[in-house]
C-alpha atoms as a PDB file:
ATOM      1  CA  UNK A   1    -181.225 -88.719 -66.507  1.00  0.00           C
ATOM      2  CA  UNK A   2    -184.752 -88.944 -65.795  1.00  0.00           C
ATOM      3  CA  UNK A   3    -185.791 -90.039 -61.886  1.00  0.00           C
ATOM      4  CA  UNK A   4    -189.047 -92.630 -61.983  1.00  0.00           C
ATOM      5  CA  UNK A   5    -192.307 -91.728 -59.958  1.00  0.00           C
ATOM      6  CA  UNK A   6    -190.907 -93.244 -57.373  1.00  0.00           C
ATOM      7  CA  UNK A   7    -187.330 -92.230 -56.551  1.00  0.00           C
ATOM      8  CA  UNK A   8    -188.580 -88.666 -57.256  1.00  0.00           C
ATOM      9  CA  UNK A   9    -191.156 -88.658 -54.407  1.00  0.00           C
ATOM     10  CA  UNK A  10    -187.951 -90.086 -52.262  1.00  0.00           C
ATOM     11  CA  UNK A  11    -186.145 -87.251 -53.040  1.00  0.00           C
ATOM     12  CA  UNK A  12    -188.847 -84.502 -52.262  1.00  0.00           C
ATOM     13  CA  UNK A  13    -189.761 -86.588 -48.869  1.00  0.00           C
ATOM     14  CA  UNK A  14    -186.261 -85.889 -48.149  1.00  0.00           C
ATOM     15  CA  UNK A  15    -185.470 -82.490 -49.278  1.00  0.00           C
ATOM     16  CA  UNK A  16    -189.057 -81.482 -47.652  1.00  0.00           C
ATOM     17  CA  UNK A  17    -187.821 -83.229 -44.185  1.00  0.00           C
ATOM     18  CA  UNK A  18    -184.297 -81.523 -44.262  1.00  0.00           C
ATOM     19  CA  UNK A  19    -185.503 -77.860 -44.948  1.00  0.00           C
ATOM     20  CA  UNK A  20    -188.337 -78.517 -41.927  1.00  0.00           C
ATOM     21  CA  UNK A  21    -186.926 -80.232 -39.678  1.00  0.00           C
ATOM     22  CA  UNK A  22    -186.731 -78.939 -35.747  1.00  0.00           C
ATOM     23  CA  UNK A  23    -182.781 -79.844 -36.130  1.00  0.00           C
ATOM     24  CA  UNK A  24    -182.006 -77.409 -39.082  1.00  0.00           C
ATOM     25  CA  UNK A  25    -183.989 -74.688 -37.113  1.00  0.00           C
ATOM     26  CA  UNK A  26    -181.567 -74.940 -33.904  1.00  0.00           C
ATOM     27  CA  UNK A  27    -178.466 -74.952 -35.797  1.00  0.00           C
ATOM     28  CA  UNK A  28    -179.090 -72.407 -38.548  1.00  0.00           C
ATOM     29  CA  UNK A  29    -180.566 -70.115 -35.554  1.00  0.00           C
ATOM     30  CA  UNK A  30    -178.163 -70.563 -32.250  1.00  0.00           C
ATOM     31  CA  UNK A  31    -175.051 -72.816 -33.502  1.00  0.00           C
ATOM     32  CA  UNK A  32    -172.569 -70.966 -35.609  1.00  0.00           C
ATOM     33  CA  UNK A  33    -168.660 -70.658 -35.817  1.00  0.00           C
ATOM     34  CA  UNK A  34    -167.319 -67.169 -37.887  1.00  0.00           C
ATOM     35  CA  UNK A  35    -170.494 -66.595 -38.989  1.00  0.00           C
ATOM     36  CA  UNK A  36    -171.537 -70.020 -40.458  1.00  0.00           C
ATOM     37  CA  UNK A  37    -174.186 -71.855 -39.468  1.00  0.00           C
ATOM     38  CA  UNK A  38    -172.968 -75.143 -38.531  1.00  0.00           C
ATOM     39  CA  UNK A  39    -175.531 -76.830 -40.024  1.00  0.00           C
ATOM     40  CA  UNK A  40    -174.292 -76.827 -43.286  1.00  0.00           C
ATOM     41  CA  UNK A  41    -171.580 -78.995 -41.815  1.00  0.00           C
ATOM     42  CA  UNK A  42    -173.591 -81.996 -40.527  1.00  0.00           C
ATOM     43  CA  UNK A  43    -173.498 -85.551 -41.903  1.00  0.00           C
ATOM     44  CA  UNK A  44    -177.547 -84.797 -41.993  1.00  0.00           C
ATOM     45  CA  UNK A  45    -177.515 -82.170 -44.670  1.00  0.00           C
ATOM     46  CA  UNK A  46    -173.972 -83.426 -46.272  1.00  0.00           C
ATOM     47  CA  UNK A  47    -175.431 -86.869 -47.466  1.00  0.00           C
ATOM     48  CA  UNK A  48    -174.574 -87.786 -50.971  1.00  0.00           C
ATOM     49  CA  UNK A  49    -176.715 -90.499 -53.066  1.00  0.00           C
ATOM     50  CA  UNK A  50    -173.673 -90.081 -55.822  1.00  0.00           C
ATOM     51  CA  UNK A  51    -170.943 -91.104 -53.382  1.00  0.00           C
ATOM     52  CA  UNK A  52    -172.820 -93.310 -50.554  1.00  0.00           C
ATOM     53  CA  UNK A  53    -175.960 -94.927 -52.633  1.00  0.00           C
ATOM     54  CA  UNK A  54    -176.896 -97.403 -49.268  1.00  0.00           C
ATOM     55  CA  UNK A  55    -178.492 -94.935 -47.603  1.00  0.00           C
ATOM     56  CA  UNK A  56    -180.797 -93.395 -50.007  1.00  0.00           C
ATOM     57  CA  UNK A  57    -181.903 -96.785 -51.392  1.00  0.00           C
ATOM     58  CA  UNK A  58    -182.967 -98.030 -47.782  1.00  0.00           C
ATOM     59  CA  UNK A  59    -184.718 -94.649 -47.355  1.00  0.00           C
ATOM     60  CA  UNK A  60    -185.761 -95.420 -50.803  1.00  0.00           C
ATOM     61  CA  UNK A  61    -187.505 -98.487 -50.127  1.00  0.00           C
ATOM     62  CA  UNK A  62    -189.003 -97.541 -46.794  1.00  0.00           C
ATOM     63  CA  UNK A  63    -190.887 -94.682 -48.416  1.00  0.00           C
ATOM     64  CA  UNK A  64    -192.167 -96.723 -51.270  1.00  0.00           C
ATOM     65  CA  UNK A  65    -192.146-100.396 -50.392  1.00  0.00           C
ATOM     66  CA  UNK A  66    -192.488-100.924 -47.028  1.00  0.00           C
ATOM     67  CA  UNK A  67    -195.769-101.426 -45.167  1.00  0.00           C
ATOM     68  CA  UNK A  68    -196.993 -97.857 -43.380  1.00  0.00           C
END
């Protein structure tokens, strides 16, 4: 399965976001339980486009069809 232009740049949008984002640093630095960050946990890095498609395709559109 090839992604288009466009759903491609959603996902790297994304993926760039999640790995940068001020959240991610405060859990994977200060919030853990046994050893595990919890961030690995949240509904923020858990998101699935396979099993919940609504949320991708509104990020989707916001990224590529909606004016800046």
């Amino acid at each position: 399965m090839t992604l288009s232009k466009e759903w491609l740049n959603t996902k790297i949008i994304y993926l760039d976001w999640l790995s940068k984002t001020k959240l991610k640093k405060i859990f994977a630095n200060n919030i853990f339980y046994n050893r595990l960050s919890l961030w690995w946990l949240t509904g923020v890095y858990e998101k699935d486009a396979l099993k919940d498609f609504t949320w991708f395709d509104n990020l989707h559109k916001r990224f590529n069809y909606s004016k800046k």
